[in-house]
Protein backbone atom coordinates (compact mmCIF):
# COMPACT_ATOMS: atom_id res chain seq x y z
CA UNK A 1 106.37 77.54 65.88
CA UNK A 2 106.63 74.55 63.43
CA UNK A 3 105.45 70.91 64.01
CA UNK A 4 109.30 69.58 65.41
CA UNK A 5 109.65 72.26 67.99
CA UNK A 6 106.04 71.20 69.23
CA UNK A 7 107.37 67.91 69.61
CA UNK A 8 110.30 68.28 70.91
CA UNK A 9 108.80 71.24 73.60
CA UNK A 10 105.87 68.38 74.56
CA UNK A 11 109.02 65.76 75.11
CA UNK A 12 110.74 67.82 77.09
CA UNK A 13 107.95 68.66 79.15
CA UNK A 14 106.79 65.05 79.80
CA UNK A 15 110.56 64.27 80.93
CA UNK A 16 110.73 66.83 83.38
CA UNK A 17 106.83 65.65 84.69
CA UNK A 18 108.25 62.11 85.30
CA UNK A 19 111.51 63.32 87.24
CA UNK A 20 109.15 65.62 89.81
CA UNK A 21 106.41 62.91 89.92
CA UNK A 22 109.66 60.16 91.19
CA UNK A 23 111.29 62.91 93.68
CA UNK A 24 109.90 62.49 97.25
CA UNK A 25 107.86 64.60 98.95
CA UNK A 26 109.53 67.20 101.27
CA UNK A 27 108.90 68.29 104.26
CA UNK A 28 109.20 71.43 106.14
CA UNK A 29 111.04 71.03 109.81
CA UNK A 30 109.09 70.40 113.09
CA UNK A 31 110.36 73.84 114.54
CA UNK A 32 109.23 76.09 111.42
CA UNK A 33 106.20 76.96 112.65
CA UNK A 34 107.03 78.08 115.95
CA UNK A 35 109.95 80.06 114.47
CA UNK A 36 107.76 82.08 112.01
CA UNK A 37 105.20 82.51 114.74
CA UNK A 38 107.83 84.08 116.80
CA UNK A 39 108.66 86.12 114.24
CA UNK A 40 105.19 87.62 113.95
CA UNK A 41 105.06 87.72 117.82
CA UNK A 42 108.11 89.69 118.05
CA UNK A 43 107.23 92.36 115.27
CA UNK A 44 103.94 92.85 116.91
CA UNK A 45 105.63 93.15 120.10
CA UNK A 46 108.57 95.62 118.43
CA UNK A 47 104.84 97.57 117.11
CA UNK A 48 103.14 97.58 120.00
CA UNK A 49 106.30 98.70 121.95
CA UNK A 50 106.64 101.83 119.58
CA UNK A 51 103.10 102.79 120.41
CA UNK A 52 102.57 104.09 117.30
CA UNK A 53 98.70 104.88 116.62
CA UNK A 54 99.47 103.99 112.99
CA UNK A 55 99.97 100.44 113.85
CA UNK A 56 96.94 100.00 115.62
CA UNK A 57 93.91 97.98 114.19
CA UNK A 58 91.72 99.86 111.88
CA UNK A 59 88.67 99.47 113.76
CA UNK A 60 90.74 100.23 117.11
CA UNK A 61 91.63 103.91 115.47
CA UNK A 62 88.33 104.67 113.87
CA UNK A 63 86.95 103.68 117.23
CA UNK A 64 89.75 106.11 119.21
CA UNK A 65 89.28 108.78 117.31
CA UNK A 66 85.80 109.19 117.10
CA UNK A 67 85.60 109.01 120.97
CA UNK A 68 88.88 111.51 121.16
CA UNK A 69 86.77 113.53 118.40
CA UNK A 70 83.85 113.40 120.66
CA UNK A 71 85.32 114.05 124.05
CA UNK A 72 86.71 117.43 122.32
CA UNK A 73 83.38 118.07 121.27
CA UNK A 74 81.82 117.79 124.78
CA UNK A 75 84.84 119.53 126.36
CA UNK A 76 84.25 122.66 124.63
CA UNK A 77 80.94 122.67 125.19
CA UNK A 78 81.43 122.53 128.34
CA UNK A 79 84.00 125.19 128.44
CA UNK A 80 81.80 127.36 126.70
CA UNK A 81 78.67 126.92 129.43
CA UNK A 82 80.98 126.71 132.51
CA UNK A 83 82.96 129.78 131.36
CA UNK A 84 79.37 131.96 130.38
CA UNK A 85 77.07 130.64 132.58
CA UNK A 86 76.23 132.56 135.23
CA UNK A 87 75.92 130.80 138.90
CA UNK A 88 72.25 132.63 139.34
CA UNK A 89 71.02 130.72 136.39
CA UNK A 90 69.45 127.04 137.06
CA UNK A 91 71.20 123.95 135.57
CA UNK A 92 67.58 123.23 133.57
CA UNK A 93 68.04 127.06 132.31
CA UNK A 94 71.16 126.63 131.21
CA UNK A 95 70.15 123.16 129.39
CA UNK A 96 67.75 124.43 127.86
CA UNK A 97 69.22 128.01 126.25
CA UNK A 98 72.20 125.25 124.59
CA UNK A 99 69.36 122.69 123.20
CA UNK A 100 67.69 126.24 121.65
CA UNK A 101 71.54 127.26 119.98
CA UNK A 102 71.56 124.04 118.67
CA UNK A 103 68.07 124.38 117.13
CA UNK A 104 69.31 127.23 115.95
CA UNK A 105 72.32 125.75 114.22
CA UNK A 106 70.65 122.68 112.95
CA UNK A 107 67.91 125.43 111.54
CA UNK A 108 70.65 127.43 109.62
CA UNK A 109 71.95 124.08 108.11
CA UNK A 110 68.60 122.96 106.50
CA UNK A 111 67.88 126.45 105.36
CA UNK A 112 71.12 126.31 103.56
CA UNK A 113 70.95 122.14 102.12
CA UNK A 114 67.29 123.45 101.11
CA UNK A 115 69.57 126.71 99.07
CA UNK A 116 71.67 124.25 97.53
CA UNK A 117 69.18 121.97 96.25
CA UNK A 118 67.24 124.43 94.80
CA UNK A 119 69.95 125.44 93.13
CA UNK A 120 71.13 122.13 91.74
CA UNK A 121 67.46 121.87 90.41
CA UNK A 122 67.72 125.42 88.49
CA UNK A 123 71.50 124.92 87.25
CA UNK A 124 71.61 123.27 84.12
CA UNK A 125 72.95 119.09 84.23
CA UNK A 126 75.89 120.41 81.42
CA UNK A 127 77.32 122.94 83.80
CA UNK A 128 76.98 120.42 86.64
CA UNK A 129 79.05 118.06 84.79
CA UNK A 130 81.29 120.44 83.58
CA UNK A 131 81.71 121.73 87.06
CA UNK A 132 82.53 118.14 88.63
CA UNK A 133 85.04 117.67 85.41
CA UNK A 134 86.62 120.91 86.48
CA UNK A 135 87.31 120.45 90.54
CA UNK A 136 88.11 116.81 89.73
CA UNK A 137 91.30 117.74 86.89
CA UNK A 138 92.19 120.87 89.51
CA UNK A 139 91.97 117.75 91.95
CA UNK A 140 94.08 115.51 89.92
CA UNK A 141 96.77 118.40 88.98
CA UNK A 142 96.82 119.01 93.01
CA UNK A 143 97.85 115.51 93.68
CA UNK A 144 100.36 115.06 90.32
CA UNK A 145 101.99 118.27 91.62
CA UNK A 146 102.28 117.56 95.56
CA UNK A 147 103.43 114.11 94.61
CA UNK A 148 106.19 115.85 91.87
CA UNK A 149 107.27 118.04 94.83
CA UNK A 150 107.21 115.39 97.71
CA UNK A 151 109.82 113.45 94.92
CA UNK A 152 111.83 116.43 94.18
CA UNK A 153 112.63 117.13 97.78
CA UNK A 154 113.61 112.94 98.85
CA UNK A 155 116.13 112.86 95.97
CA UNK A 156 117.31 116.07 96.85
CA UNK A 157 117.70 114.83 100.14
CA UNK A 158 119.16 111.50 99.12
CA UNK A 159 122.07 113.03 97.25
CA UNK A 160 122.38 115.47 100.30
């Protein structure tokens, strides 16, 4: 860019400053806001109408479904004891024999985290590395493929 275009670029930019700076300022209409607020109103009502669980707050699903996750949890526990319990054993009995399971379980799970650690200490760092690289490209190639696929089949079905 040589000197005259400079001049003539920082010209035409001070005109143009001068005509906006003597335009008046404009204003938006008195009923705008109320229009785009019933606009908002009505596509939350139109979402909340559908019922869909995907349109829900965030915190309002993670909330939902870890109390649906839990109430599953409890229910078939409580299938399980109501359906093998016999009515000669005590309530207290019956408490007790679960919490014992569950020490059971919880038992089994630290014996096997202590197993794994032990073997992350004795595996070598390279093949640990090597390993992650591995499951993360069979990851990626997972995800490049479905996505190829999921593609495939909505212009199929477009020219359908």
């Amino acid at each position: 860019m040589n000197l005259n275009d400079q001049n003539n670029c920082e010209r035409l930019s001070a005109a143009v400053d001068r005509e906006l700076k003597q335009l008046s300022e404009l204003h938006a209409p008195e009923t705008l806001i109320a229009r785009v607020m019933s606009k908002i109103e009505q596509r939350e009502l139109a979402a909340a109408r559908n019922g869909s669980w995907l349109f829900w707050p965030l915190r309002w699903r993670i909330v939902s479904l870890s109390a649906f996750t839990t109430l599953f949890c409890v229910a078939c526990f409580g299938m399980h004891w109501f359906l093998n319990a016999p009515f000669k054993i005590s309530l207290v009995q019956q408490i007790d024999q679960n919490a014992s399971s569950l020490g059971f379980v919880w038992n089994t799970l630290s014996v096997l985290a202590d197993a794994v650690e032990l073997a992350l200490r004795k595996l070598d760092a390279r093949f640990l590395i090597l390993s992650a690289a591995l499951i993360g490209t069979a990851y990626l190639i997972c995800i490049g493929l479905g996505t190829m696929m999921v593609q495939t089949a909505v212009a199929r079905r477009k020219h359908l």
